[in-house]
PDB file of N, CA and C in Angstrom:
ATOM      1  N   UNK A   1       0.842  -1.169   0.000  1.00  0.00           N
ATOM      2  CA  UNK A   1       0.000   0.000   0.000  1.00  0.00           C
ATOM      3  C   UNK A   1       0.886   1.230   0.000  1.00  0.00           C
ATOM      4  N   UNK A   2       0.681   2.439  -0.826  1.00  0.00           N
ATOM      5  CA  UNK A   2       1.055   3.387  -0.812  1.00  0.00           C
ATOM      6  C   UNK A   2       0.002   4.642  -0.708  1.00  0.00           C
ATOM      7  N   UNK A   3       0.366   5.275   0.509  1.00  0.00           N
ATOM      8  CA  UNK A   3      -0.395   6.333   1.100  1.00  0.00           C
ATOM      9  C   UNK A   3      -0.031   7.665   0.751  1.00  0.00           C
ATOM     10  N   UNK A   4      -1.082   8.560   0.251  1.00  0.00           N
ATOM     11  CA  UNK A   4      -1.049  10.397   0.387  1.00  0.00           C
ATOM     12  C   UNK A   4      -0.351  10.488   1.659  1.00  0.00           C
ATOM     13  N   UNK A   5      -0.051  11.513   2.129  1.00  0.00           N
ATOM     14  CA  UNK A   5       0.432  11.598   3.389  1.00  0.00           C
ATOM     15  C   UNK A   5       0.447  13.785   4.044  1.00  0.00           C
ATOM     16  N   UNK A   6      -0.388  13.831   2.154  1.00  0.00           N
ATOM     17  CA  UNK A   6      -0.384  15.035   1.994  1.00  0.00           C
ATOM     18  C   UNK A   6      -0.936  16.433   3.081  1.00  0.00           C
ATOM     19  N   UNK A   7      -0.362  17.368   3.365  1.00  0.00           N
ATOM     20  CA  UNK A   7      -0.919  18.498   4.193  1.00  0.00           C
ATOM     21  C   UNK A   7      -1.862  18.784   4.172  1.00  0.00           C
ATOM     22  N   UNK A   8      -3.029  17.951   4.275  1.00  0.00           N
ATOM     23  CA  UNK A   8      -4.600  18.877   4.363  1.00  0.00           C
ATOM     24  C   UNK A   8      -5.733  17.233   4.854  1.00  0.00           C
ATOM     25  N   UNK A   9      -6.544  17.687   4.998  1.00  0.00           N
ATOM     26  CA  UNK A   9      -7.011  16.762   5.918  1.00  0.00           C
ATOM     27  C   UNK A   9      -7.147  15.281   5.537  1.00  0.00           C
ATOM     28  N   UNK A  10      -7.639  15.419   4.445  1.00  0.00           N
ATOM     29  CA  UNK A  10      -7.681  13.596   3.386  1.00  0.00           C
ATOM     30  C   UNK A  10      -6.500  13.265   3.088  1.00  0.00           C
ATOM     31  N   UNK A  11      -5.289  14.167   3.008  1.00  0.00           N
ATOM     32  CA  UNK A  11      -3.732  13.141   2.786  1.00  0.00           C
ATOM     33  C   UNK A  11      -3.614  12.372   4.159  1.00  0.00           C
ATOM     34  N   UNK A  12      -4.066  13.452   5.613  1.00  0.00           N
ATOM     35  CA  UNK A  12      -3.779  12.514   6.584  1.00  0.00           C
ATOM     36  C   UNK A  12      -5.025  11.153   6.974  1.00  0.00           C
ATOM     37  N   UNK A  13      -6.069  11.837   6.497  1.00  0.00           N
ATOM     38  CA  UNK A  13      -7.074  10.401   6.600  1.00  0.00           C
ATOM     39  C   UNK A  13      -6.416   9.530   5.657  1.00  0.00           C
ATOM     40  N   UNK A  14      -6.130   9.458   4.534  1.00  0.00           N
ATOM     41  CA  UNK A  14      -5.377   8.678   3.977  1.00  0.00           C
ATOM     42  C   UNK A  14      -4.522   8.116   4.407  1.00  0.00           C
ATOM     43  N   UNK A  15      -3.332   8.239   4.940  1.00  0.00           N
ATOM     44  CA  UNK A  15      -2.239   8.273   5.653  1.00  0.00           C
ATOM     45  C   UNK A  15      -2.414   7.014   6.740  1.00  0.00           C
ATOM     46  N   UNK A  16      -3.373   7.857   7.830  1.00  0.00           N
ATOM     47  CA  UNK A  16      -3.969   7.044   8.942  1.00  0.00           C
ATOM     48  C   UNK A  16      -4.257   5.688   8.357  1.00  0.00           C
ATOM     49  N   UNK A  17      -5.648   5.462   7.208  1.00  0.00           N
ATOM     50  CA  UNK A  17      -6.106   4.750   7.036  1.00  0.00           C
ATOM     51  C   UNK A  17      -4.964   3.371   6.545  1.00  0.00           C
ATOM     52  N   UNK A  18      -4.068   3.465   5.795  1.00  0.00           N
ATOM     53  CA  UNK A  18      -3.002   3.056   5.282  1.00  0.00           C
ATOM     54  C   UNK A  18      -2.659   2.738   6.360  1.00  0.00           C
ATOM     55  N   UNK A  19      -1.906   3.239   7.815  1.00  0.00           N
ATOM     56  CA  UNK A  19      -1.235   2.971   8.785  1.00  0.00           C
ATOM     57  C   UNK A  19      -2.134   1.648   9.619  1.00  0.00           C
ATOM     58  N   UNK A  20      -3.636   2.281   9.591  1.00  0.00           N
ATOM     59  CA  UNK A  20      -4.311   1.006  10.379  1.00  0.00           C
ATOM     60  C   UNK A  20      -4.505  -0.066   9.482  1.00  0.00           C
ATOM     61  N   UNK A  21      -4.624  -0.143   8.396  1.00  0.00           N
ATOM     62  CA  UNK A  21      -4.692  -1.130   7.432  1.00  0.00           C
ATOM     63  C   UNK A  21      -3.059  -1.987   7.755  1.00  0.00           C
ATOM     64  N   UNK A  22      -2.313  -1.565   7.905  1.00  0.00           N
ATOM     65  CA  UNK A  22      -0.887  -2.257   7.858  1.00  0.00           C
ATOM     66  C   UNK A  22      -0.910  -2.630   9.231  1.00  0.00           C
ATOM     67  N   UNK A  23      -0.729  -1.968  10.382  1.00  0.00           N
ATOM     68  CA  UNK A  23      -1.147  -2.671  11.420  1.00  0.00           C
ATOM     69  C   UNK A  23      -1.847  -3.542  12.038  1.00  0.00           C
ATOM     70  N   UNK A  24      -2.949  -3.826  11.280  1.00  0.00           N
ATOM     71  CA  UNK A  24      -4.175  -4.282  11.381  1.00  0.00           C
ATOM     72  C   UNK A  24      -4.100  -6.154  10.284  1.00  0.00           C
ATOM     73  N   UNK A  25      -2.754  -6.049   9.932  1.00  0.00           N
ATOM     74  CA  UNK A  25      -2.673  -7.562   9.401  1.00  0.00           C
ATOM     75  C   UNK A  25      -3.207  -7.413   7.854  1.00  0.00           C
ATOM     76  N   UNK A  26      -3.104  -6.028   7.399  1.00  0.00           N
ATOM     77  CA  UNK A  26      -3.905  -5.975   5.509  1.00  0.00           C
ATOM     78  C   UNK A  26      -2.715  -5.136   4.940  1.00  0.00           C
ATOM     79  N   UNK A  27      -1.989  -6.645   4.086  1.00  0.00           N
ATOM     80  CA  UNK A  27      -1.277  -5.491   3.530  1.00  0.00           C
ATOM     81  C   UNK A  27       0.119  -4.813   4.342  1.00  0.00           C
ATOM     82  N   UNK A  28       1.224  -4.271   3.355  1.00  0.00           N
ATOM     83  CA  UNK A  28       2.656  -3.094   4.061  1.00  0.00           C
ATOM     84  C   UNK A  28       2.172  -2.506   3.821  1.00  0.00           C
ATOM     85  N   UNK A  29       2.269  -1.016   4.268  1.00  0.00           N
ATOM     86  CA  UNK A  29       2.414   0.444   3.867  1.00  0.00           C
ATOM     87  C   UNK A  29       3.729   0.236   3.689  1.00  0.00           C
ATOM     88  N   UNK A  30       4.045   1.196   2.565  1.00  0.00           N
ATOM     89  CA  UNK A  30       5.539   1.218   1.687  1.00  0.00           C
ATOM     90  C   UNK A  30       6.081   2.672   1.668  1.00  0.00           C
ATOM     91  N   UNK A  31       6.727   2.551   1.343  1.00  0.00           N
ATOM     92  CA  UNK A  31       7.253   4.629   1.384  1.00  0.00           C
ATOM     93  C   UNK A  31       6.712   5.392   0.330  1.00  0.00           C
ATOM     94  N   UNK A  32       5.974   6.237  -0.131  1.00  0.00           N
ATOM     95  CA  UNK A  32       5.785   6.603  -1.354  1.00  0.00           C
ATOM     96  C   UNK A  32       6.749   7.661  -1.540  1.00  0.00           C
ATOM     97  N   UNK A  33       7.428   8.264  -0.253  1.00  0.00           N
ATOM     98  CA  UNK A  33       8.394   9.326  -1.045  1.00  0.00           C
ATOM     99  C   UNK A  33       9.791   8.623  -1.260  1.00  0.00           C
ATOM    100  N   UNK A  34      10.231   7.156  -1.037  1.00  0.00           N
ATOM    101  CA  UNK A  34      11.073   6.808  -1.632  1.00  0.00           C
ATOM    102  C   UNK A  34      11.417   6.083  -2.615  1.00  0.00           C
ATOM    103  N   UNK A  35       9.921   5.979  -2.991  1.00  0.00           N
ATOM    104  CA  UNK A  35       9.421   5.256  -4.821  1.00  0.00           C
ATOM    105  C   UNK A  35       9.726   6.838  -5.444  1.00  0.00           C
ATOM    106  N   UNK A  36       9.186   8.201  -5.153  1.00  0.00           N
ATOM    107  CA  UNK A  36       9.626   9.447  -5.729  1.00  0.00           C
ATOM    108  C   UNK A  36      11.275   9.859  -5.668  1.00  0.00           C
ATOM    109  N   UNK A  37      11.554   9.535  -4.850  1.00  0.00           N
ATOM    110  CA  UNK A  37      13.191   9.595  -4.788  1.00  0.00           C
ATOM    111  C   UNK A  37      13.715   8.687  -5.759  1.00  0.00           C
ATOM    112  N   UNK A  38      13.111   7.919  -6.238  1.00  0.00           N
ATOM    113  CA  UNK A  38      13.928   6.557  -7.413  1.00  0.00           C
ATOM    114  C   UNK A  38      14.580   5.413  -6.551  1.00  0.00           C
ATOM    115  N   UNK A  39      14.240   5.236  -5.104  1.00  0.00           N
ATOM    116  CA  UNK A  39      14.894   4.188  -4.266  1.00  0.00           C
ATOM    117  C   UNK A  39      15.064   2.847  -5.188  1.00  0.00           C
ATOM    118  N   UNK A  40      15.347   2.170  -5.382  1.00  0.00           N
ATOM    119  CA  UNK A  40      15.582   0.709  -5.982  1.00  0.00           C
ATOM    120  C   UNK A  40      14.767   0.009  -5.163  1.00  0.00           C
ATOM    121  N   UNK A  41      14.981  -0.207  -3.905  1.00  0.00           N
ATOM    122  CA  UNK A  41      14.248  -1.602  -3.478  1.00  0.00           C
ATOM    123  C   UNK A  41      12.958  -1.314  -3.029  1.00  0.00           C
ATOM    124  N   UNK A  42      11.881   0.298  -2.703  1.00  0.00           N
ATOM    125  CA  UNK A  42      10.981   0.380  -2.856  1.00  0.00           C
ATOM    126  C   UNK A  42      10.128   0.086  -4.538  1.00  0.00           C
ATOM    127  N   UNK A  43      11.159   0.401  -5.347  1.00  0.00           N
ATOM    128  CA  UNK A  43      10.116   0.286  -6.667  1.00  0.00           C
ATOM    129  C   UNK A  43      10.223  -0.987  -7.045  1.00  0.00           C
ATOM    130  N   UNK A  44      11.350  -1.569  -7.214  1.00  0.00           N
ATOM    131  CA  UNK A  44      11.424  -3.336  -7.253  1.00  0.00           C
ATOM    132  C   UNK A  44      10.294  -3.961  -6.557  1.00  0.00           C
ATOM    133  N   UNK A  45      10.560  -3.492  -4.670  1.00  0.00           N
ATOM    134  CA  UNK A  45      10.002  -4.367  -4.421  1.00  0.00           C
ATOM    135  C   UNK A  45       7.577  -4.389  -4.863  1.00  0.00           C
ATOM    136  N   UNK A  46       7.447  -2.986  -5.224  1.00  0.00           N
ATOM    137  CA  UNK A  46       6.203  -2.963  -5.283  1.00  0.00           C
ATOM    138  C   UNK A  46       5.719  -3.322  -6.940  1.00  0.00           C
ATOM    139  N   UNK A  47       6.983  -3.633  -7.914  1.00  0.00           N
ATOM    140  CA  UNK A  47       6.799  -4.281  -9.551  1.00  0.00           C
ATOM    141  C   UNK A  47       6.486  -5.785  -9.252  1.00  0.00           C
ATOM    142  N   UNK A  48       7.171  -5.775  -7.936  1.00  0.00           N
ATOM    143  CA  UNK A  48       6.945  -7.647  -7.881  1.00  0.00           C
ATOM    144  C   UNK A  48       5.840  -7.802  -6.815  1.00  0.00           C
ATOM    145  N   UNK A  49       5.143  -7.084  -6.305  1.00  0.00           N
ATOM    146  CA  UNK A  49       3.968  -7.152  -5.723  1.00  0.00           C
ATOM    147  C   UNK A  49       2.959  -7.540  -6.686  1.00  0.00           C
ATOM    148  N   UNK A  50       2.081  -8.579  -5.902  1.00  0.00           N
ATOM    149  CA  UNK A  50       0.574  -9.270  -6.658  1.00  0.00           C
ATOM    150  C   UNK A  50      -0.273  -7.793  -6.697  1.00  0.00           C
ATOM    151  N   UNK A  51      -0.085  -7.249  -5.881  1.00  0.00           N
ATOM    152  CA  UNK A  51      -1.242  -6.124  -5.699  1.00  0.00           C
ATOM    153  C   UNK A  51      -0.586  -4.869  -4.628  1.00  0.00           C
ATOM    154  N   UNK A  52      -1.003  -3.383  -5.586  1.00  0.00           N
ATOM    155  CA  UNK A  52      -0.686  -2.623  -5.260  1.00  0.00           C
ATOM    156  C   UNK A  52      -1.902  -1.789  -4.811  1.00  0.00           C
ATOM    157  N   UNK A  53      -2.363  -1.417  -3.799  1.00  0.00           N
ATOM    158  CA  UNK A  53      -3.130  -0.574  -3.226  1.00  0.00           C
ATOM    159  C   UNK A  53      -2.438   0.802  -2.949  1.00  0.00           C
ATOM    160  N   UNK A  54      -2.950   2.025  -3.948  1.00  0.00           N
ATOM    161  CA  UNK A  54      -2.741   3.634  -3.791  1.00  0.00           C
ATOM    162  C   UNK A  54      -4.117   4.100  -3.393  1.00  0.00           C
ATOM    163  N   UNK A  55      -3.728   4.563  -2.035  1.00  0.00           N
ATOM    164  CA  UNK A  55      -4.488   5.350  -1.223  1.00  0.00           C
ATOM    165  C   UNK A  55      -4.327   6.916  -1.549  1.00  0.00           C
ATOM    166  N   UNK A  56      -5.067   7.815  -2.485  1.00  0.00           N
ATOM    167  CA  UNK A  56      -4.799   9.309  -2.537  1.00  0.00           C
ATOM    168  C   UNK A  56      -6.268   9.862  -1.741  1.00  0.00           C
ATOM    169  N   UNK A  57      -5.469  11.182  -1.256  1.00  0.00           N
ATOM    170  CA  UNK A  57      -6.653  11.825  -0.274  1.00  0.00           C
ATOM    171  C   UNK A  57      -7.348  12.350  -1.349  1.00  0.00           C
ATOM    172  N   UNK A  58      -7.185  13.214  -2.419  1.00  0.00           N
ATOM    173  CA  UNK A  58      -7.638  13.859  -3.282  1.00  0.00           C
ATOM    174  C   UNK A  58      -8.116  13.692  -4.309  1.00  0.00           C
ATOM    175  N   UNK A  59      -8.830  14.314  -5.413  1.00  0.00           N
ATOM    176  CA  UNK A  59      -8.651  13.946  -6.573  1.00  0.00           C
ATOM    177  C   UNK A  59      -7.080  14.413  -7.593  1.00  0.00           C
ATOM    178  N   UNK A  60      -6.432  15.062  -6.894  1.00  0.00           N
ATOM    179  CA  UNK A  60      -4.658  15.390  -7.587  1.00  0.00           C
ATOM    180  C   UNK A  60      -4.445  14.091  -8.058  1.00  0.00           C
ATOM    181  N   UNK A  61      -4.432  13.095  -6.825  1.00  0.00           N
ATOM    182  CA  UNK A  61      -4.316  11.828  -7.256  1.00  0.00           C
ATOM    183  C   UNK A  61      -2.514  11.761  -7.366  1.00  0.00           C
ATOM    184  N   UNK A  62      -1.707  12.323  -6.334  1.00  0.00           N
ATOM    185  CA  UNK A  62      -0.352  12.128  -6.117  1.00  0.00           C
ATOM    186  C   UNK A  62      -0.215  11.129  -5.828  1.00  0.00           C
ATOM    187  N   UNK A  63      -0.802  10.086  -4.996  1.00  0.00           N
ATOM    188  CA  UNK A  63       0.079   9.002  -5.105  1.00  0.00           C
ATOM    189  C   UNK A  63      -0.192   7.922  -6.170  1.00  0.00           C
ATOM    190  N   UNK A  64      -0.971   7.495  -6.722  1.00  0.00           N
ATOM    191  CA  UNK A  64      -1.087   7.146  -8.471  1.00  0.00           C
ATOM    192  C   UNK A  64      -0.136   7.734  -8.730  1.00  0.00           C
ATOM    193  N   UNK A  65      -0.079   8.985  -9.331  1.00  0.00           N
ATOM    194  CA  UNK A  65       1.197   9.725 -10.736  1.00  0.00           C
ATOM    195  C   UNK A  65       2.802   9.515  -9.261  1.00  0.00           C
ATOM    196  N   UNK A  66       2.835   9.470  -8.849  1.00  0.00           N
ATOM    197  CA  UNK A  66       4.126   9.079  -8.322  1.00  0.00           C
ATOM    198  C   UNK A  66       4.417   7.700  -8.226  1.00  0.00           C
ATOM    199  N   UNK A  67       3.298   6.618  -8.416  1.00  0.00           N
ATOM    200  CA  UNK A  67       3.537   5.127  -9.018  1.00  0.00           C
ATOM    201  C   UNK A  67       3.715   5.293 -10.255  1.00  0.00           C
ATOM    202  N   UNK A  68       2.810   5.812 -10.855  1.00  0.00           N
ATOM    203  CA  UNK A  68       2.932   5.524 -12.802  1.00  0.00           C
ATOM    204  C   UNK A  68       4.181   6.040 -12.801  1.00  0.00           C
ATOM    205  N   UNK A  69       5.010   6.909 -12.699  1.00  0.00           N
ATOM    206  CA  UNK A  69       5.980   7.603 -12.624  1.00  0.00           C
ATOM    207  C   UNK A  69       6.754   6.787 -12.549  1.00  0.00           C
ATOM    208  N   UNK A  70       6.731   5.904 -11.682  1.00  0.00           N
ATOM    209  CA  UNK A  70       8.300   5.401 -11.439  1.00  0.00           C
ATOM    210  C   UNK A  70       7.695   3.447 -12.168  1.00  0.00           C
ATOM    211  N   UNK A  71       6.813   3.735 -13.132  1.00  0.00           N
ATOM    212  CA  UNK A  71       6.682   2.385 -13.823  1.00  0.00           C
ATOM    213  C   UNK A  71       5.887   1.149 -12.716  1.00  0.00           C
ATOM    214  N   UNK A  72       5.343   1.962 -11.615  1.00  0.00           N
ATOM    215  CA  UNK A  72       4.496   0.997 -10.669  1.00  0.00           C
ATOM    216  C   UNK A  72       2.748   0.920 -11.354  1.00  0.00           C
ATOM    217  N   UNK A  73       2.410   0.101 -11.447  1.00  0.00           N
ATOM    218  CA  UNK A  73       0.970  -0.490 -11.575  1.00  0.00           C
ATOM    219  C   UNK A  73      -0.046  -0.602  -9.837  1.00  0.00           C
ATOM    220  N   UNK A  74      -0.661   0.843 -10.210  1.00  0.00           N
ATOM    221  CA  UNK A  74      -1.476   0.239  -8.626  1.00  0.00           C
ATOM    222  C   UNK A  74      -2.586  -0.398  -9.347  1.00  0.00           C
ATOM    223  N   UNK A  75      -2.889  -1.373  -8.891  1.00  0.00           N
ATOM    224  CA  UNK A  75      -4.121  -2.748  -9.118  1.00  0.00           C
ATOM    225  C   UNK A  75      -5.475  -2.641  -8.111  1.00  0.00           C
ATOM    226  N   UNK A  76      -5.336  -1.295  -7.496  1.00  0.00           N
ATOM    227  CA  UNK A  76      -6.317  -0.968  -7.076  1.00  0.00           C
ATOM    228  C   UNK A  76      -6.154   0.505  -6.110  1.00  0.00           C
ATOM    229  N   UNK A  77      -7.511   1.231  -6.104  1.00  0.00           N
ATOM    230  CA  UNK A  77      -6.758   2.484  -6.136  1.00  0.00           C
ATOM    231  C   UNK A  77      -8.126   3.240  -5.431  1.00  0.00           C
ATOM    232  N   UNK A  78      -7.783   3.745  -4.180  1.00  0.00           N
ATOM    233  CA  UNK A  78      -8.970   4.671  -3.913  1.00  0.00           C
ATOM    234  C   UNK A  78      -8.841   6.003  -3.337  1.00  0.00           C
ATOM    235  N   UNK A  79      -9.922   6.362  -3.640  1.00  0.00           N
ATOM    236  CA  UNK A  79     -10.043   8.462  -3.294  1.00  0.00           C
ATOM    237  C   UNK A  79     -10.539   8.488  -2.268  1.00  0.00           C
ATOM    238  N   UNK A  80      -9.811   9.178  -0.984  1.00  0.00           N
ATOM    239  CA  UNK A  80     -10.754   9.560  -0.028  1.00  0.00           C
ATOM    240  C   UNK A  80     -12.003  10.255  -0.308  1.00  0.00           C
ATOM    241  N   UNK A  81     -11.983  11.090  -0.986  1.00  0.00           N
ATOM    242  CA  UNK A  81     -12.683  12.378  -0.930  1.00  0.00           C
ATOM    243  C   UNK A  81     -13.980  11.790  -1.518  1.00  0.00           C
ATOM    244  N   UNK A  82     -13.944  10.617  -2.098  1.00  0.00           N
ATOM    245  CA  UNK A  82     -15.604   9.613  -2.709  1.00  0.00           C
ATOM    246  C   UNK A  82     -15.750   9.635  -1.444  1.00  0.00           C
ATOM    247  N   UNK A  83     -15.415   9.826  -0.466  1.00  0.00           N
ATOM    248  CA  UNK A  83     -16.525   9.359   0.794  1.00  0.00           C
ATOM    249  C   UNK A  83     -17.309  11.045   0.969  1.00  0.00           C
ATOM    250  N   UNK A  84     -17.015  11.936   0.216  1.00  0.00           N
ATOM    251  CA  UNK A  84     -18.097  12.553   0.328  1.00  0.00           C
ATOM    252  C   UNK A  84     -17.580  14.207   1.290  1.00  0.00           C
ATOM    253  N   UNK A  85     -16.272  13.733   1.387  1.00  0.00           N
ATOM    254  CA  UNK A  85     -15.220  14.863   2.099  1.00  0.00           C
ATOM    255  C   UNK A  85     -14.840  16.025   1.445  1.00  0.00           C
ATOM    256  N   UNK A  86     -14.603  17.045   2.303  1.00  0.00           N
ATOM    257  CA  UNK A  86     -13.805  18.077   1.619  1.00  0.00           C
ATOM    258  C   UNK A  86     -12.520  18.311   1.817  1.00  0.00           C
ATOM    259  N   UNK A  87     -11.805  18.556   0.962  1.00  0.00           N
ATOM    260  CA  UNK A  87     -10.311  18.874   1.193  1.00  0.00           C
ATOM    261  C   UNK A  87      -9.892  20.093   1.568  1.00  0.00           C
ATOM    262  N   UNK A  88      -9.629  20.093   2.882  1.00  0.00           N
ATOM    263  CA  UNK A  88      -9.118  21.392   3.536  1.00  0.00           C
ATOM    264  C   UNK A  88      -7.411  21.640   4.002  1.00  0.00           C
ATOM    265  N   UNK A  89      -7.437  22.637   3.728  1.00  0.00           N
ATOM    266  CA  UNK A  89      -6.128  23.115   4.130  1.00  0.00           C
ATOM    267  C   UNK A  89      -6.183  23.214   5.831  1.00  0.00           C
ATOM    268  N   UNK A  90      -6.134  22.049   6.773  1.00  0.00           N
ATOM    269  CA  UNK A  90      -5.618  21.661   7.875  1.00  0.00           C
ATOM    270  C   UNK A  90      -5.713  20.226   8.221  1.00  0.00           C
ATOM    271  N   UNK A  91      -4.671  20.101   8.987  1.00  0.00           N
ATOM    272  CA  UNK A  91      -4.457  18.522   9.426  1.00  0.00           C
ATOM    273  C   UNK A  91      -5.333  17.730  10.180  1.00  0.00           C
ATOM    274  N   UNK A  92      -6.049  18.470  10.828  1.00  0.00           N
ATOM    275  CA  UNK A  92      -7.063  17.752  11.921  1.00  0.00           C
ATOM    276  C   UNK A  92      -7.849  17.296  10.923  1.00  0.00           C
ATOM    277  N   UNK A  93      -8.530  15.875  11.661  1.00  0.00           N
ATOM    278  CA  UNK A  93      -9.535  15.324  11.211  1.00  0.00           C
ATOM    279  C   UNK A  93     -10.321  14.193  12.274  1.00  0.00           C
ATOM    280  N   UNK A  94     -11.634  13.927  11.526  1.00  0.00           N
ATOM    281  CA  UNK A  94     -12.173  13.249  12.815  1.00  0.00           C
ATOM    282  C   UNK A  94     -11.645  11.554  12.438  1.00  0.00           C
ATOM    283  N   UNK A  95     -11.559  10.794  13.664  1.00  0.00           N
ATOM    284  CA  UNK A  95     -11.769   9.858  13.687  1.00  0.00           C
ATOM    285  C   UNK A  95     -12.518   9.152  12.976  1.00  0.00           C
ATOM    286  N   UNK A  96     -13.925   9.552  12.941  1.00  0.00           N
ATOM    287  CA  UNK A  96     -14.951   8.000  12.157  1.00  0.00           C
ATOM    288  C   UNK A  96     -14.948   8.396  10.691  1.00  0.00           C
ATOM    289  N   UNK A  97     -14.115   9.582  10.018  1.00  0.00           N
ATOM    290  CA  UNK A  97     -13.494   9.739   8.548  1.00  0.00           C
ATOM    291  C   UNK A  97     -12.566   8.612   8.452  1.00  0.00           C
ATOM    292  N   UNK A  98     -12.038   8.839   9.650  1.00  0.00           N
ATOM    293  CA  UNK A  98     -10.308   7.152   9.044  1.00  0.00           C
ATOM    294  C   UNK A  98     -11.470   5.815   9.100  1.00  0.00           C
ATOM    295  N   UNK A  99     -12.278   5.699   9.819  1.00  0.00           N
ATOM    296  CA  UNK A  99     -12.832   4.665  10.121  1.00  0.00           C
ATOM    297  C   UNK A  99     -13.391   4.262   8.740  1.00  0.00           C
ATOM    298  N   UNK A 100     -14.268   5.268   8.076  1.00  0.00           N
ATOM    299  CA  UNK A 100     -14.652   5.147   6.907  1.00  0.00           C
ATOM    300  C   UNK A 100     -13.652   4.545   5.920  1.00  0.00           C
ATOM    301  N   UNK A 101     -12.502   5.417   5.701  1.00  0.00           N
ATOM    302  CA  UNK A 101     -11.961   5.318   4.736  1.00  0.00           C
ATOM    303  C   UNK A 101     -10.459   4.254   4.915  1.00  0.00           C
ATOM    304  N   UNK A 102     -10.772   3.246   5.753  1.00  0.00           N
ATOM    305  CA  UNK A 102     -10.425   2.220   5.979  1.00  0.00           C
ATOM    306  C   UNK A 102     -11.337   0.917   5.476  1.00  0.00           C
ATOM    307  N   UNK A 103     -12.769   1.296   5.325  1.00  0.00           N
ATOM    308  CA  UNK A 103     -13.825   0.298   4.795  1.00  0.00           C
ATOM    309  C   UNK A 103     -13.708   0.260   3.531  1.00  0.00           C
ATOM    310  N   UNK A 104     -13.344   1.574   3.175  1.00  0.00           N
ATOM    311  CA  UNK A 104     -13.260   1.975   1.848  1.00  0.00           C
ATOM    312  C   UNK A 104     -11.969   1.508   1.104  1.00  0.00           C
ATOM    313  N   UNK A 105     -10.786   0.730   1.772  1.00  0.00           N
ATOM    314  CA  UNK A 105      -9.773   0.389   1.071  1.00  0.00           C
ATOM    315  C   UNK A 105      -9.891  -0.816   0.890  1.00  0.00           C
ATOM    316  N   UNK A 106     -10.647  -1.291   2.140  1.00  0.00           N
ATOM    317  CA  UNK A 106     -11.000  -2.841   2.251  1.00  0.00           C
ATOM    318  C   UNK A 106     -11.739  -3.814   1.382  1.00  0.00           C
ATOM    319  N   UNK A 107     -13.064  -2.272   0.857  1.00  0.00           N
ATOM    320  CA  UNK A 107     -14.141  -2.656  -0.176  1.00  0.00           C
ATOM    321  C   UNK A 107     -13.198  -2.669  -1.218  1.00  0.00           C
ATOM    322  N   UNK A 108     -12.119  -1.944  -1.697  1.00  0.00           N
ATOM    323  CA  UNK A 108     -11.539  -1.953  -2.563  1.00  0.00           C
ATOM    324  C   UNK A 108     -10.316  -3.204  -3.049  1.00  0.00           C
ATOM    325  N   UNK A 109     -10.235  -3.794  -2.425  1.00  0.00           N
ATOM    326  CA  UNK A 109      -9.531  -5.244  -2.303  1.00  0.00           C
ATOM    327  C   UNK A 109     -10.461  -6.261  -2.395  1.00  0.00           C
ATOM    328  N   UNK A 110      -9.617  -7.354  -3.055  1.00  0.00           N
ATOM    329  CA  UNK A 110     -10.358  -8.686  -3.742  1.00  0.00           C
ATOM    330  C   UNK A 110     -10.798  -9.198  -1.988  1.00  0.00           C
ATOM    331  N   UNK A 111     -12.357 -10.044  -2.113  1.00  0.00           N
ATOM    332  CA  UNK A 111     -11.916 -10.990  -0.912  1.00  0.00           C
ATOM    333  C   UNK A 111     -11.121 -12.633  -1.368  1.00  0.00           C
ATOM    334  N   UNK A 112     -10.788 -12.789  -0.161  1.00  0.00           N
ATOM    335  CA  UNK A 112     -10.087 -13.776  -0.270  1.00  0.00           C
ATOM    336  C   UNK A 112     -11.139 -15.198   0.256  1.00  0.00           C
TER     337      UNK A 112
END
């Protein structure tokens, strides 16, 4: 999984959501600013991933174009802001937004 992590409220619901998703036994969170740096063993290792989950807060959609960018395929891909959010210029955010948009990455993955 590669997370927004961006300054305004849906990079960090994003962010969060990504963090509890990886904690939570679904999925790494991976670095996305060291797939933008050109790291080698972040972009290797997410070309040889079955499945790439990009979490963007926005519709900018930075973390997509910083995969396509570096030749990564996300295989599944969701917008915070479909949950119906606005993107504001501050970091706070509520709780039952991550909650959401943790269902929302989940719906977005195959079941097994």
């Amino acid at each position: 999984m590669f997370s927004c992590s961006g300054g305004c409220n849906v990079g960090q619901i994003a962010n969060e959501a990504g963090f509890r998703l990886a904690t939570g036994g679904t999925g790494k969170l991976a670095c996305l600013a060291a797939v933008a740096a050109g790291m080698p063993g972040p972009i290797t290792g997410a070309k040889q991933a079955k499945m790439v989950l990009a979490i963007d807060g926005c519709p900018v959609k930075c973390a997509l174009k910083t995969l396509e960018k570096a030749g990564i395929r996300a295989t599944h891909r969701v917008l915070i802001t479909d949950l119906g959010l606005k993107k504001v210029d501050d970091l706070r955010h509520d709780q039952a937004d991550v909650e959401r948009a943790v269902r929302l990455c989940l719906d977005a993955l195959p079941r097994n």
